[in-house]
C-alpha atoms as a PDB file:
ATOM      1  CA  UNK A   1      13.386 -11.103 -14.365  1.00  0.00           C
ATOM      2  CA  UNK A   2      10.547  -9.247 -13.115  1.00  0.00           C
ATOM      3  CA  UNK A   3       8.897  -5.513 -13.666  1.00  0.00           C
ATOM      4  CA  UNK A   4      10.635  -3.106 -12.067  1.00  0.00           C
ATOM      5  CA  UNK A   5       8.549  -0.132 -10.100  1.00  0.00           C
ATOM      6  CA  UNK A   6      10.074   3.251  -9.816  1.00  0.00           C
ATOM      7  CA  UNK A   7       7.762   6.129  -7.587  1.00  0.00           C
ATOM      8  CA  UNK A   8       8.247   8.448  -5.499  1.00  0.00           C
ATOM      9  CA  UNK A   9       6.202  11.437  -3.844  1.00  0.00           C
ATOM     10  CA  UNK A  10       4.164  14.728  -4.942  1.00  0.00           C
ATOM     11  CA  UNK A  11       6.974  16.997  -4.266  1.00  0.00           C
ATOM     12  CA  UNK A  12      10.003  14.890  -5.623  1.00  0.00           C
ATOM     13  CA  UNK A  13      11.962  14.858  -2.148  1.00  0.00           C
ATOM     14  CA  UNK A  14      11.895  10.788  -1.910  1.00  0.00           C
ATOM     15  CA  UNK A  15      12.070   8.632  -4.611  1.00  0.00           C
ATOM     16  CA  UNK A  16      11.436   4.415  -4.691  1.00  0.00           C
ATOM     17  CA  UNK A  17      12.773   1.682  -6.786  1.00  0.00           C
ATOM     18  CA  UNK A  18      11.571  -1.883  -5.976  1.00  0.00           C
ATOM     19  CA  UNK A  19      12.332  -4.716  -8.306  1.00  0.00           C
ATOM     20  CA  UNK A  20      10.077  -8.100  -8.819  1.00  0.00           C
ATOM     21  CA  UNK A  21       7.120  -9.261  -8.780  1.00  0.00           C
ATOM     22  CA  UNK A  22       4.011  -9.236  -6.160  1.00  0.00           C
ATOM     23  CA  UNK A  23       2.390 -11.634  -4.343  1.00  0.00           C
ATOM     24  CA  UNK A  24      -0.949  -9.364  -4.275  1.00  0.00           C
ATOM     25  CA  UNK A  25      -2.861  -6.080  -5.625  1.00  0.00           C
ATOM     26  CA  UNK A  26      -5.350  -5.172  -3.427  1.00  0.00           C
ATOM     27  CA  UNK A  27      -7.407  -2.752  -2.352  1.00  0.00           C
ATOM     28  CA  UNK A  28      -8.140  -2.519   1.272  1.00  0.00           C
ATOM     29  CA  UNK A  29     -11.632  -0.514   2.739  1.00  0.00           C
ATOM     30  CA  UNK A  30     -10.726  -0.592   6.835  1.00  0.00           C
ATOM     31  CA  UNK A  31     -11.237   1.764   9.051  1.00  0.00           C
ATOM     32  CA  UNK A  32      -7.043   2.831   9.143  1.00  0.00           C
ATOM     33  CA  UNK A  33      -6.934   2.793   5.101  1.00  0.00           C
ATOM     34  CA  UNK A  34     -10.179   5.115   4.684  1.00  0.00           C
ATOM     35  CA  UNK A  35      -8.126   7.685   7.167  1.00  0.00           C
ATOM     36  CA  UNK A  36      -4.700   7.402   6.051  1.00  0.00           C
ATOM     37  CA  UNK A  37      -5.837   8.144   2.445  1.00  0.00           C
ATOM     38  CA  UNK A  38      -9.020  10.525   2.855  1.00  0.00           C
ATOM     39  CA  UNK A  39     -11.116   8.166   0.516  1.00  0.00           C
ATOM     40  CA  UNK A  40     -13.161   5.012   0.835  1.00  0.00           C
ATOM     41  CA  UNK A  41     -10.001   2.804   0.275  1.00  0.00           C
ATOM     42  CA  UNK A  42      -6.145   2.415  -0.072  1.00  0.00           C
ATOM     43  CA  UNK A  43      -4.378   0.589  -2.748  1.00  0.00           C
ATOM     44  CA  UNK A  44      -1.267  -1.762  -2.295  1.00  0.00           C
ATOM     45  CA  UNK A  45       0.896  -3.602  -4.375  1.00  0.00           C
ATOM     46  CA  UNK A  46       2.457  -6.464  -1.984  1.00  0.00           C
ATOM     47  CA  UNK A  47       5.966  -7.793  -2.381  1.00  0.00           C
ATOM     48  CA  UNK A  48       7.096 -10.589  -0.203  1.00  0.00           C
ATOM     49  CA  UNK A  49      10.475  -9.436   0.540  1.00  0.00           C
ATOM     50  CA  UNK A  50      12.279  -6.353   0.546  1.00  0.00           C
ATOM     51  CA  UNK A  51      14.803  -8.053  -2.246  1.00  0.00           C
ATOM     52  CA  UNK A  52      16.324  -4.139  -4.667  1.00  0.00           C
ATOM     53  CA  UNK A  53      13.943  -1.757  -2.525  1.00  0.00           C
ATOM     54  CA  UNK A  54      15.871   1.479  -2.206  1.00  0.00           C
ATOM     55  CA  UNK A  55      14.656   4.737  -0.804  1.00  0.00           C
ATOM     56  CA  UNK A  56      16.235   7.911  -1.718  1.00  0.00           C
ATOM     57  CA  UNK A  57      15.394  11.164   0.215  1.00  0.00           C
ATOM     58  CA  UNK A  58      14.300  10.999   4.410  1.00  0.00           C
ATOM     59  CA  UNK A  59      10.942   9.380   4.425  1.00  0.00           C
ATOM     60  CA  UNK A  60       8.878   9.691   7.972  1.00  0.00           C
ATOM     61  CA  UNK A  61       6.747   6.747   9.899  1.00  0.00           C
ATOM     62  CA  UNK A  62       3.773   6.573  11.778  1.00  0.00           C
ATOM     63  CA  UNK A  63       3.026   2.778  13.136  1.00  0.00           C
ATOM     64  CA  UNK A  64      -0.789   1.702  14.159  1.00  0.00           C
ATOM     65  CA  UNK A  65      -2.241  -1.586  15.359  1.00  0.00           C
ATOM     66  CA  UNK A  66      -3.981  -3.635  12.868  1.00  0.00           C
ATOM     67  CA  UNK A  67      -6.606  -6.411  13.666  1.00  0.00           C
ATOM     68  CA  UNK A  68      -4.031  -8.787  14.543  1.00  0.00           C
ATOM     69  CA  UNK A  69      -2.447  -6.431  17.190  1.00  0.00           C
ATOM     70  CA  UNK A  70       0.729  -6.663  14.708  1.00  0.00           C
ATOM     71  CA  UNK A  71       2.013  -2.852  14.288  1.00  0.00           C
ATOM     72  CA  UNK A  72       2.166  -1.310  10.796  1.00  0.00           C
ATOM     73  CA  UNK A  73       4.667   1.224   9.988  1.00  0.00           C
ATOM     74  CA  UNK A  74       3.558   3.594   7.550  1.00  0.00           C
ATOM     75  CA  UNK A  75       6.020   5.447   5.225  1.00  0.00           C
ATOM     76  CA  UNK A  76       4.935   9.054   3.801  1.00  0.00           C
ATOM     77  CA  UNK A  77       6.987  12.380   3.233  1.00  0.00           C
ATOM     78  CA  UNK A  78       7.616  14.426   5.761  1.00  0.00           C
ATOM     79  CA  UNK A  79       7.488  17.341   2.826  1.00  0.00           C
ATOM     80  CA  UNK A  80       4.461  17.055   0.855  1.00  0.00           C
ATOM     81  CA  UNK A  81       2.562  13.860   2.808  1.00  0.00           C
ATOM     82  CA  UNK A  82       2.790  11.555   0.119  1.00  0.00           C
ATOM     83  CA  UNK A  83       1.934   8.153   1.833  1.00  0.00           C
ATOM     84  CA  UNK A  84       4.986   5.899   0.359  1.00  0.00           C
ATOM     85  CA  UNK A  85       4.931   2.371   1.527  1.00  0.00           C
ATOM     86  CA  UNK A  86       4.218   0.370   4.553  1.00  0.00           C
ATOM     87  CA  UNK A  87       6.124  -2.546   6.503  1.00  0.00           C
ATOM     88  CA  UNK A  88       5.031  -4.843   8.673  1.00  0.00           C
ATOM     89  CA  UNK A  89       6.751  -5.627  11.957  1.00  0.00           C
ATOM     90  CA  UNK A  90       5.254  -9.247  12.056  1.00  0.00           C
ATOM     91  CA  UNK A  91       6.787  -9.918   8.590  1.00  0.00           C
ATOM     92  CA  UNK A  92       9.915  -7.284   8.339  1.00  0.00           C
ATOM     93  CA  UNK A  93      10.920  -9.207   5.109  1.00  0.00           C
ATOM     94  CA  UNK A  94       7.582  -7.964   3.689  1.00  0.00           C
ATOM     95  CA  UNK A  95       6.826  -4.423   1.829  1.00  0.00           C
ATOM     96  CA  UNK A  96       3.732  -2.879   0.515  1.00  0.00           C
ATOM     97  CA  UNK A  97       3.811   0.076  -2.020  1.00  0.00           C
ATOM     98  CA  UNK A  98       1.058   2.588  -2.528  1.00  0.00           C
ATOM     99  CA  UNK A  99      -0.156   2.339  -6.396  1.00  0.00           C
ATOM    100  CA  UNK A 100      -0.593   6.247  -6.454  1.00  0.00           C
ATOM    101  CA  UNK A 101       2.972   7.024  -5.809  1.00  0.00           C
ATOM    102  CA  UNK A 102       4.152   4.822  -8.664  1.00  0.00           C
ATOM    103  CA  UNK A 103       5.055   6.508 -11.866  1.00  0.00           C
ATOM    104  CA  UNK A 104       3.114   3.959 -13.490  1.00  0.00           C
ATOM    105  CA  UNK A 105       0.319   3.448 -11.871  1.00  0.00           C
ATOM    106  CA  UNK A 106      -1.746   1.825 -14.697  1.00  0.00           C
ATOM    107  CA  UNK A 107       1.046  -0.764 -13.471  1.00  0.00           C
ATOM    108  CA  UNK A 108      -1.158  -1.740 -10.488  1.00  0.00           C
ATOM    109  CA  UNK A 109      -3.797  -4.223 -10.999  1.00  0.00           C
ATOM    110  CA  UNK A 110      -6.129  -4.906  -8.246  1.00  0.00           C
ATOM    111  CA  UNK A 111      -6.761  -8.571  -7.812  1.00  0.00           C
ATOM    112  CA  UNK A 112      -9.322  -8.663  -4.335  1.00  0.00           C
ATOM    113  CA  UNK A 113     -10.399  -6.492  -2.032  1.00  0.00           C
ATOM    114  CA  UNK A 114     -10.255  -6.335   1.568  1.00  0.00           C
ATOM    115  CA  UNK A 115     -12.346  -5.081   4.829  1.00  0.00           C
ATOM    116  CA  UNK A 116     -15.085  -4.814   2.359  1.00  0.00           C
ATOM    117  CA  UNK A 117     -17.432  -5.131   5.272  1.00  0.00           C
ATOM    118  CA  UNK A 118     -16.545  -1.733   6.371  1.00  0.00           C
ATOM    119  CA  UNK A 119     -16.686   0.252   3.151  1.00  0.00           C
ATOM    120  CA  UNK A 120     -18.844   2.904   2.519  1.00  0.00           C
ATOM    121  CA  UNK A 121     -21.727   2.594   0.439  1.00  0.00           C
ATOM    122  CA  UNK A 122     -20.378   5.640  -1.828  1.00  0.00           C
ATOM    123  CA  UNK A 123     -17.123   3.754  -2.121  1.00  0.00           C
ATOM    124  CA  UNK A 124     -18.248   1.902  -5.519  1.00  0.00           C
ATOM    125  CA  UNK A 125     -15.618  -0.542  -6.539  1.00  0.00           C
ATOM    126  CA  UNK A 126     -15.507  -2.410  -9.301  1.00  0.00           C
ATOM    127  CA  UNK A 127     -17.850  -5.276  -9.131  1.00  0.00           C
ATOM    128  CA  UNK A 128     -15.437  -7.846 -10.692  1.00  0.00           C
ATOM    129  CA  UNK A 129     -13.168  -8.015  -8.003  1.00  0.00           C
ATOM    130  CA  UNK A 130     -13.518 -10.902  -5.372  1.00  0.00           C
ATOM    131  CA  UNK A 131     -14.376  -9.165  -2.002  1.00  0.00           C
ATOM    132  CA  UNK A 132     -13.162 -10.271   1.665  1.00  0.00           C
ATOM    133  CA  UNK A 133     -15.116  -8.794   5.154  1.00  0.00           C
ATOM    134  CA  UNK A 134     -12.061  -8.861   6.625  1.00  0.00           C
ATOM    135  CA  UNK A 135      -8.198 -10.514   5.866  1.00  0.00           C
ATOM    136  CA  UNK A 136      -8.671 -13.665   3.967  1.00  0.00           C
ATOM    137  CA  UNK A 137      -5.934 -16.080   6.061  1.00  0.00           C
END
């Protein structure tokens, strides 16, 4: 059966419900997470298809290269800036949701981390987690 995450943004203009499970929980210290969130790190829970995702309200995208060259299309509000979700256009099947927009977020539970070899020192995670310098294949 699966959990069932519910979210949406700051201002309540776009509101998620994606059923299942993930594949990952992660926590990701690049160069494009650090910017996109203002902190040392961004958060995603990983889903392997886009199986019961449904958006309601008009979300915005902005795509960037990663690593791989692959474009990433990043889903926020246009409203309040809430950063949403993000696709991939080398796996369109795929979704990733940002723990901080879930209503639950205590439902999130990093499992690795990745890009740790371009954290910041003052970006303290906790020491449990297995840590990647880049993408683990």
């Amino acid at each position: 059966m699966g959990h069932n995450y519910t979210g949406g943004c700051a201002c309540g203009a776009v509101r998620y419900e994606k059923p299942g499970e993930t594949v990952a929980e992660l926590l990701c210290q690049c160069q494009h997470c650090r910017q996109r969130s203002g902190t040392g790190h961004s958060g995603y829970l990983v889903f392997a298809d886009r199986a019961g995702f449904a958006v309601t309200g008009v979300v915005k995208t902005w795509d960037i290269a990663g690593d791989s060259g692959n474009l990433k299309h990043h889903a926020f509000c246009p409203n309040c800036g809430t950063p949403l979700f993000v696709s991939f256009a080398a796996a369109p099947a795929m979704i990733a949701i940002h723990p901080g927009s879930l209503d639950d977020p205590a439902a999130f539970a990093p499992q690795f981390v990745t890009y740790h070899a371009r954290g910041q020192a003052w970006d303290n995670l906790d020491a449990g987690l297995q840590k990647f310098a880049a993408m683990p294949g």
